[in-house]
Structure formats: structure tokens, C-alpha cells
C-alpha atoms as a PDB file:
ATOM      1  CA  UNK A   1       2.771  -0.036  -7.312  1.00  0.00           C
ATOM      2  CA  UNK A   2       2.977  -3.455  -5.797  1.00  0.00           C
ATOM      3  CA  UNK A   3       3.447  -6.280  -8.529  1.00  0.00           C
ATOM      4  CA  UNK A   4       5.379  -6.233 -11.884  1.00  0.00           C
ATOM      5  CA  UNK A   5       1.759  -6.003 -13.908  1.00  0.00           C
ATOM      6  CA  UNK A   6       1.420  -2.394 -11.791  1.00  0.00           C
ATOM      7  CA  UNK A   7       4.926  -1.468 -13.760  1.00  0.00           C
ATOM      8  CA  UNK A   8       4.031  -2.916 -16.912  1.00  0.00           C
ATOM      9  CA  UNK A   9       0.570  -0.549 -16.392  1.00  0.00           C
ATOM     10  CA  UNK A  10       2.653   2.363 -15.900  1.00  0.00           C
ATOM     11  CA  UNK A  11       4.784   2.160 -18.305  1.00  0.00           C
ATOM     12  CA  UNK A  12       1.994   1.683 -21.190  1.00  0.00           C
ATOM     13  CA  UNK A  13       0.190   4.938 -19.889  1.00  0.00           C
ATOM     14  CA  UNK A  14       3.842   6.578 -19.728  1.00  0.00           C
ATOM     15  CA  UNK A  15       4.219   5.623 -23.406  1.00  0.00           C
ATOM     16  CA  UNK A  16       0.702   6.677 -24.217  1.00  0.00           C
ATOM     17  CA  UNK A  17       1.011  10.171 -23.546  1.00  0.00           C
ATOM     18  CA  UNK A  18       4.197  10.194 -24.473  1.00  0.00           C
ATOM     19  CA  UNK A  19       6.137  11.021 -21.449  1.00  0.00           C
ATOM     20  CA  UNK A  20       9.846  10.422 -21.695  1.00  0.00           C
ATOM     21  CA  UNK A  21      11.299   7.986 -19.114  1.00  0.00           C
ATOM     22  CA  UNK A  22      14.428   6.104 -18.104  1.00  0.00           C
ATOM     23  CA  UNK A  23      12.671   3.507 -15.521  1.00  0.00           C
ATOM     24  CA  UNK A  24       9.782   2.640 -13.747  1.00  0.00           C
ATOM     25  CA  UNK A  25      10.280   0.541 -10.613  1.00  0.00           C
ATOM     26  CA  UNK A  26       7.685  -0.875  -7.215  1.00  0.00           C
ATOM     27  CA  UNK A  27       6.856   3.154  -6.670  1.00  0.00           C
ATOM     28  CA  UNK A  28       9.187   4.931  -8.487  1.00  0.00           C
ATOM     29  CA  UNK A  29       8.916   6.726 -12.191  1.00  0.00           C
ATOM     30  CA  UNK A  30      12.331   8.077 -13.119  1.00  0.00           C
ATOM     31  CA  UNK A  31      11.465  10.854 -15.692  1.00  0.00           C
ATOM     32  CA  UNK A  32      13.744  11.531 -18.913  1.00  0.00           C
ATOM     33  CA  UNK A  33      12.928  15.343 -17.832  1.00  0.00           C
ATOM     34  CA  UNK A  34      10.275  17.489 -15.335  1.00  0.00           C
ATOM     35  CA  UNK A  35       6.680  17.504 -16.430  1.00  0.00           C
ATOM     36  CA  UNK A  36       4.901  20.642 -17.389  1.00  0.00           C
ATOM     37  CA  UNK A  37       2.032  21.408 -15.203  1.00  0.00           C
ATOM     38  CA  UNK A  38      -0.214  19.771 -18.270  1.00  0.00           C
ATOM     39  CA  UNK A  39       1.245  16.478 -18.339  1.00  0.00           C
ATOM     40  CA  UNK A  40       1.661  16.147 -14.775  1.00  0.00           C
ATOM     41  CA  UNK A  41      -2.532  16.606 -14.372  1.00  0.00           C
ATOM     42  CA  UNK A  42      -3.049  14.632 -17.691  1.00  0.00           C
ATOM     43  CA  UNK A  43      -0.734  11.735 -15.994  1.00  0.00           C
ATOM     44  CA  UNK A  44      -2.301  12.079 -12.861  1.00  0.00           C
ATOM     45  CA  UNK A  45      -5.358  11.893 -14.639  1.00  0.00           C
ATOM     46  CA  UNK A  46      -4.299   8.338 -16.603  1.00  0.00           C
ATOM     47  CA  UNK A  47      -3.275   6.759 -13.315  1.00  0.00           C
ATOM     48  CA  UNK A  48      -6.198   7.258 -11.038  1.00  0.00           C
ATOM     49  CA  UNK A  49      -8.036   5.604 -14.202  1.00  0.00           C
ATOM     50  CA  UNK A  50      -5.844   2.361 -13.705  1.00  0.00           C
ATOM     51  CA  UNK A  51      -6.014   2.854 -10.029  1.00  0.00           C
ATOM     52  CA  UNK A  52      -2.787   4.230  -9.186  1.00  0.00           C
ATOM     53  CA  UNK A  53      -2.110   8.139  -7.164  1.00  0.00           C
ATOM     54  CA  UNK A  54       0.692   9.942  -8.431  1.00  0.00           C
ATOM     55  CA  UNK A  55       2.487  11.317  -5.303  1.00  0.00           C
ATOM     56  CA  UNK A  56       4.687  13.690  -5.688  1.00  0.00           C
ATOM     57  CA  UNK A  57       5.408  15.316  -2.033  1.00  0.00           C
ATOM     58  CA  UNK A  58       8.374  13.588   0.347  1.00  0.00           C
ATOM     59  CA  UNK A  59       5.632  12.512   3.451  1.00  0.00           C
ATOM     60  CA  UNK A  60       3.312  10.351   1.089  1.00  0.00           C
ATOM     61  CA  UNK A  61       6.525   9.041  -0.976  1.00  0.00           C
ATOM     62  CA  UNK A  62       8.482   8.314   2.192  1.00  0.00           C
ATOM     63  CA  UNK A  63       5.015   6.344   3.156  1.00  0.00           C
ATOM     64  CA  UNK A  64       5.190   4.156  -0.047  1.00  0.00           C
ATOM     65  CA  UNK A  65       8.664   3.411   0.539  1.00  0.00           C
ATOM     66  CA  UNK A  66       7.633   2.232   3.711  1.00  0.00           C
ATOM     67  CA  UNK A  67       5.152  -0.368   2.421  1.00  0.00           C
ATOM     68  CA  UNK A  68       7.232  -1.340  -0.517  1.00  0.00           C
ATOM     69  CA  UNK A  69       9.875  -2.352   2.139  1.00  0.00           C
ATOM     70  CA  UNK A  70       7.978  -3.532   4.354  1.00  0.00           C
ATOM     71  CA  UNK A  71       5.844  -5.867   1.501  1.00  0.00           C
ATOM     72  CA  UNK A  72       9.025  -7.474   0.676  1.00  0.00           C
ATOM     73  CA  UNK A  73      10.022  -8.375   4.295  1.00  0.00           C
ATOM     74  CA  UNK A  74       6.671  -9.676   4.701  1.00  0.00           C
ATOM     75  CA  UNK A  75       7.422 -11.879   1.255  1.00  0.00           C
ATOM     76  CA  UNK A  76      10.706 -12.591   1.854  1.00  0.00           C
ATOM     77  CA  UNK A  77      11.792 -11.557  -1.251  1.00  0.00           C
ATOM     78  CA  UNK A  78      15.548 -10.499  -0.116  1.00  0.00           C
ATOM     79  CA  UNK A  79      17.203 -13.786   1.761  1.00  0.00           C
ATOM     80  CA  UNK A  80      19.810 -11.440   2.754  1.00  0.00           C
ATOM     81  CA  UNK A  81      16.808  -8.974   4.688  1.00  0.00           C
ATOM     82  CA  UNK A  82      15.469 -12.154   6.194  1.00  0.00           C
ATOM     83  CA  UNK A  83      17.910 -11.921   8.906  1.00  0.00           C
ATOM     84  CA  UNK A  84      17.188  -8.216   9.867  1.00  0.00           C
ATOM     85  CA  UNK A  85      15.142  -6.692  11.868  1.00  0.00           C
ATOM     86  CA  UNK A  86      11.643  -5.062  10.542  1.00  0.00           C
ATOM     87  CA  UNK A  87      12.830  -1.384  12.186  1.00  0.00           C
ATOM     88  CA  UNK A  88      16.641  -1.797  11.218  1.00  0.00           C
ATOM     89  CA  UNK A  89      15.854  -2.676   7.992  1.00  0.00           C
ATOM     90  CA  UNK A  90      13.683   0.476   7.578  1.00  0.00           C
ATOM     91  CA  UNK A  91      15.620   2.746   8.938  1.00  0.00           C
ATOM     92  CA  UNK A  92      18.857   1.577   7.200  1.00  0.00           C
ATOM     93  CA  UNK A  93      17.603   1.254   3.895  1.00  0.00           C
ATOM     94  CA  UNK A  94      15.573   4.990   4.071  1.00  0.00           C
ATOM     95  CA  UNK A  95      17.947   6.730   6.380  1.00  0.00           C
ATOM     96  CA  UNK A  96      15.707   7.748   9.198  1.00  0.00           C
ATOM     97  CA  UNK A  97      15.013   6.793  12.807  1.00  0.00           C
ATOM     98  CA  UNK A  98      12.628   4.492  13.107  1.00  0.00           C
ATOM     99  CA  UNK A  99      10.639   6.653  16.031  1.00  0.00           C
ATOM    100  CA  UNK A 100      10.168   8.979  12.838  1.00  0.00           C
ATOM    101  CA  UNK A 101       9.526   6.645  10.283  1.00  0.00           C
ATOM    102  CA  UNK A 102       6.602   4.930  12.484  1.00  0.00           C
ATOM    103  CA  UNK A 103       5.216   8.301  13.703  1.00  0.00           C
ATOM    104  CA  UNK A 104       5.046   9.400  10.061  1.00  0.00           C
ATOM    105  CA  UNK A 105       3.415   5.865   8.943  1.00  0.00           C
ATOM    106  CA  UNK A 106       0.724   5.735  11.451  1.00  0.00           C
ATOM    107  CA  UNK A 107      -0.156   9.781  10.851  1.00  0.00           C
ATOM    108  CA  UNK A 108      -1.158   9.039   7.173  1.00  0.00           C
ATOM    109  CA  UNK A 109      -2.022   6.036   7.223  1.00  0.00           C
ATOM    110  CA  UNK A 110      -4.151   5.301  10.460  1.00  0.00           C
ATOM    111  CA  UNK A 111      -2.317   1.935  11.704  1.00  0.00           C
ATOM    112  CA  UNK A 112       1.236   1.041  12.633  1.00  0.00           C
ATOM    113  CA  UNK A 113       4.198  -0.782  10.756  1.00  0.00           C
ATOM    114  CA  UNK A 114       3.728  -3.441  12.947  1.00  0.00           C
ATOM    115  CA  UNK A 115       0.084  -4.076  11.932  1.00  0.00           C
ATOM    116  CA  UNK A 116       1.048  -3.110   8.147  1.00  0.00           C
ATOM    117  CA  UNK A 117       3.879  -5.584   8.630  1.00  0.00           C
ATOM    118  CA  UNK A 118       1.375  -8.159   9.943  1.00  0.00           C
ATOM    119  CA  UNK A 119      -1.483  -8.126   7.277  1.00  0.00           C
ATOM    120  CA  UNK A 120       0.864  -8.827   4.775  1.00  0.00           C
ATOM    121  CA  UNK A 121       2.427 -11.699   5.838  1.00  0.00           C
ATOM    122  CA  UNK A 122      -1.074 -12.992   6.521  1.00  0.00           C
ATOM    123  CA  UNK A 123      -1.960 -12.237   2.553  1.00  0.00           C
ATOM    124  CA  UNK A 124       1.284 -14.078   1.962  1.00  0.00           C
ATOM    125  CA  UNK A 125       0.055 -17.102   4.471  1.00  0.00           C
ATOM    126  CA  UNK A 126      -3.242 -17.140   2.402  1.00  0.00           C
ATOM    127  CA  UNK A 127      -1.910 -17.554  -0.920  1.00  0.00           C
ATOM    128  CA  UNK A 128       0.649 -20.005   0.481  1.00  0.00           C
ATOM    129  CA  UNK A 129      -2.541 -22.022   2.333  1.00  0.00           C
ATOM    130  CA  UNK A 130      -4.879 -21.575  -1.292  1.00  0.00           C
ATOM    131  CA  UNK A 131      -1.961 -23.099  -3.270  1.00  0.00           C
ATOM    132  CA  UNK A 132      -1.874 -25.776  -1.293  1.00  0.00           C
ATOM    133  CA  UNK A 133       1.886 -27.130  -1.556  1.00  0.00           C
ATOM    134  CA  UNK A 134       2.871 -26.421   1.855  1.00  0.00           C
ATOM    135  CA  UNK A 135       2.155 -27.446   5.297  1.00  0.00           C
ATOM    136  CA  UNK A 136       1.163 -25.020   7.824  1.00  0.00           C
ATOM    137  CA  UNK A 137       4.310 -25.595   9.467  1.00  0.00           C
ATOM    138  CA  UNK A 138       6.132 -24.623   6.500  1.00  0.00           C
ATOM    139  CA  UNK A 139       4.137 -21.911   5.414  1.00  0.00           C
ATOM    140  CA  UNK A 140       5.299 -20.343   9.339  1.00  0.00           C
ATOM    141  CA  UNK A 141       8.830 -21.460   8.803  1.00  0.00           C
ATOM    142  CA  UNK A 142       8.627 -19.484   5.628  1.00  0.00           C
ATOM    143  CA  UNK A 143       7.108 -16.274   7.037  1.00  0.00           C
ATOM    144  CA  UNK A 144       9.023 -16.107   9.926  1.00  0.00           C
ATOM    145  CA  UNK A 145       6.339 -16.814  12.599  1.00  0.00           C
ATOM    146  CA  UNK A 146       8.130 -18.641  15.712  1.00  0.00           C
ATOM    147  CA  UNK A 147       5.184 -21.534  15.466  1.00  0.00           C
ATOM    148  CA  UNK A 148       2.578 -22.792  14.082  1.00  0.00           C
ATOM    149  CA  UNK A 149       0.870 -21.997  16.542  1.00  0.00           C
ATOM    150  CA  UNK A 150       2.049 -18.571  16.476  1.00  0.00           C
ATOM    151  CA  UNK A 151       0.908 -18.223  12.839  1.00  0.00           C
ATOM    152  CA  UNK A 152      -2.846 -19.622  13.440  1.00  0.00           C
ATOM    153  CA  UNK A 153      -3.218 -17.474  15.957  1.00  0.00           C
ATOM    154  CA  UNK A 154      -2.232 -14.064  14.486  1.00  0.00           C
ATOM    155  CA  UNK A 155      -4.096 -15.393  11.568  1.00  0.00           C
ATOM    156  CA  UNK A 156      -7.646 -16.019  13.671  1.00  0.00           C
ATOM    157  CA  UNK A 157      -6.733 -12.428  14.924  1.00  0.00           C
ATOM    158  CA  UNK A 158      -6.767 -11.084  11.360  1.00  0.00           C
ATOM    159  CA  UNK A 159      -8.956 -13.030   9.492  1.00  0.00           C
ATOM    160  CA  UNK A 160     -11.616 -14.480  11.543  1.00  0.00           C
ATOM    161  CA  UNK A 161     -10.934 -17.408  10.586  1.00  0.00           C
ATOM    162  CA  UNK A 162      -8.595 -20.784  11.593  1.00  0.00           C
ATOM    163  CA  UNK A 163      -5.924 -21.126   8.681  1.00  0.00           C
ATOM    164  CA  UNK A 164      -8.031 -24.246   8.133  1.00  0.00           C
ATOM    165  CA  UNK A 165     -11.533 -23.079   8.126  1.00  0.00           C
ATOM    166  CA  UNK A 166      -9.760 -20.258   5.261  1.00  0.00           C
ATOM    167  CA  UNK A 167      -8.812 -23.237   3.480  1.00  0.00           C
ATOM    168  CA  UNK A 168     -12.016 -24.630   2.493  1.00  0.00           C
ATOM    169  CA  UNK A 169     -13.465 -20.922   1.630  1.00  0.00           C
ATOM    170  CA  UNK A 170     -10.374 -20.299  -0.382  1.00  0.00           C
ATOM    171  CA  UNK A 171      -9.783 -17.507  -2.521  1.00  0.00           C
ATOM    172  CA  UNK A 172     -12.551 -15.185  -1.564  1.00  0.00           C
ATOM    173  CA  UNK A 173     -11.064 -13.874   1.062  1.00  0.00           C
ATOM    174  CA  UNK A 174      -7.832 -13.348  -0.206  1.00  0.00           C
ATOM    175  CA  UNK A 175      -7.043  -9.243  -0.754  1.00  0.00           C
ATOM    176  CA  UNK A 176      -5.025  -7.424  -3.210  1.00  0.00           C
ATOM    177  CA  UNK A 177      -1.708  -6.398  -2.072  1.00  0.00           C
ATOM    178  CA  UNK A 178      -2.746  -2.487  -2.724  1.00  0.00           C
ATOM    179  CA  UNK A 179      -5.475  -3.159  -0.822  1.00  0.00           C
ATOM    180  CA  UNK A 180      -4.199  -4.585   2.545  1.00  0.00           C
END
């Protein structure tokens, strides 16, 4: 879960088979009590139908606690994680090295943090550069990138295409978050 409309999805299919819960949050269903094997296929069932995996082991939940993190970095969501570091961050917030935390991320999911890290603040660059009320310049202020030039670069690397060139195609080639 990525967005507050993934929640809100959740939550109805929750409610729709009737499965107690305290809270849903990015990633995270916090159950009222354990499932019986039933409900746990019949919700796993529900979600894949709405596009979501239910994971319940610790490697592929560690994972998405990776890319939640790591999707709000990229954002800038948290002024106070701005000032961090990408690998401090990670491994303060989930209580493992970072050697471990990378190893595990690019096992399952075939590319590094770094890169992860990357492609997302390029999906935030693009909806930044679609909406249109911000300079380049800002837009890499904003997402951290040293320099303009820095930004165009990584996003000619990623893209294909100069941030301006992306400008005039616009919004089809703009990705889901999930899908980054």
C-alpha cells in the first residue's frame, strides 16, 4: 500500500468480509484478532482482486517496510528525515544494519535501495514537472538533487528523456507508485 486510496481499499474489503480490525496503515493491517486459515485465503483472495499481496512472512514484510521508507524519503514527506541519511534512516527506523537490509532488498527484489531510492524521486520529479508550478531548479532543491544539472541527468538516465522533452509528452509516462 502506497497512497491513502490503497488504505481506504483495504479497509472496505476488511469490512466486507467482516474481518475485525483496529488500523490499517502504508503496509500494515493491525487485526482485532488472528485469522482462521479461511479468512486469511478468502482475504488474500479479495486483495489480489484490488491488486494488493497479503504478506505475511518477516523477509517480504521487512521488504515493504523498506519501500514505504524509502517512498517517503524520496517525497519528502518527514522534514525532520530530510536531513538524514538514506541508510541511517533505514537502519534506525527498522533496527538492522544496513549491509543486511540492502542484501535482503536486492535478493527479492532484483535492484538496490539506491536504484529503488532513485526511481522514486524521479516519479516525484515527473509529477512536480507535469504540474507545472515549479522550476526545474526548484523541483531539484525539493528532491534533494545537488543541481539541476544533477537532476536532468539522473533523469535522462531513467527516463530517456530530458526533463524538458518529458514535459511536452506529459503524463504518459508517468508510473504508479506500486509500480516503480
Amino acid at each position: 500500500m502506497v497512497c491513502d486510496r490503497c488504505i481506504k481499499t483495504v479497509e472496505t474489503i476488511l469490512a466486507k468480509e467482516k474481518i475485525q480490525f483496529h488500523k490499517v496503515t502504508l503496509g500494515e493491517i493491525h487485526l482485532a484478532e488472528n485469522l482462521t486459515a479461511k479468512d486469511r485465503t478468502t482475504l488474500s483472495t479479495e486483495l489480489l482482486k484490488s491488486g494488493f499481496e497479503l504478506i505475511d512472512n518477516h523477509t517480504s514484510g521487512l521488504v515493504e517496510k523498506i519501500k514505504q521508507l524509502v517512498i517517503r524519503r524520496a517525497r519528502n514527506e518527514d522534514v525532520r528525515e530530510k536531513k538524514i541519511n538514506l541508510s541511517n534512516l533505514l537502519s534506525e527506523k527498522l533496527h538492522y544494519e544496513y549491509t543486511y537490509l540492502s542484501s535482503l532488498f536486492s535478493d527479492v527484489e532484483g535492484r538496490t535501495i539506491e536504484n529503488y531510492f532513485i526511481e522514486q524521486r524521479i516519479e516525484r520529479a515527473k509529477e512536480l514537472i507535469v504540474y507545472g508550478q515549479k522550476t526545474l531548479s526548484e523541483i531539484a532543491y525539493e528532491l534533494d538533487f545537488s543541481s539541476t544539472a544533477h537532476l536532468s541527468s539522473q533523469f535522462k538516465k531513467v527516463t530517456g528523456l530530458s526533463p524538458t522533452h518529458f514535459k511536452h509528452v506529459g503524463t504518459s509516462k508517468r508510473k504508479a507508485l506500486d509500480k516503480v
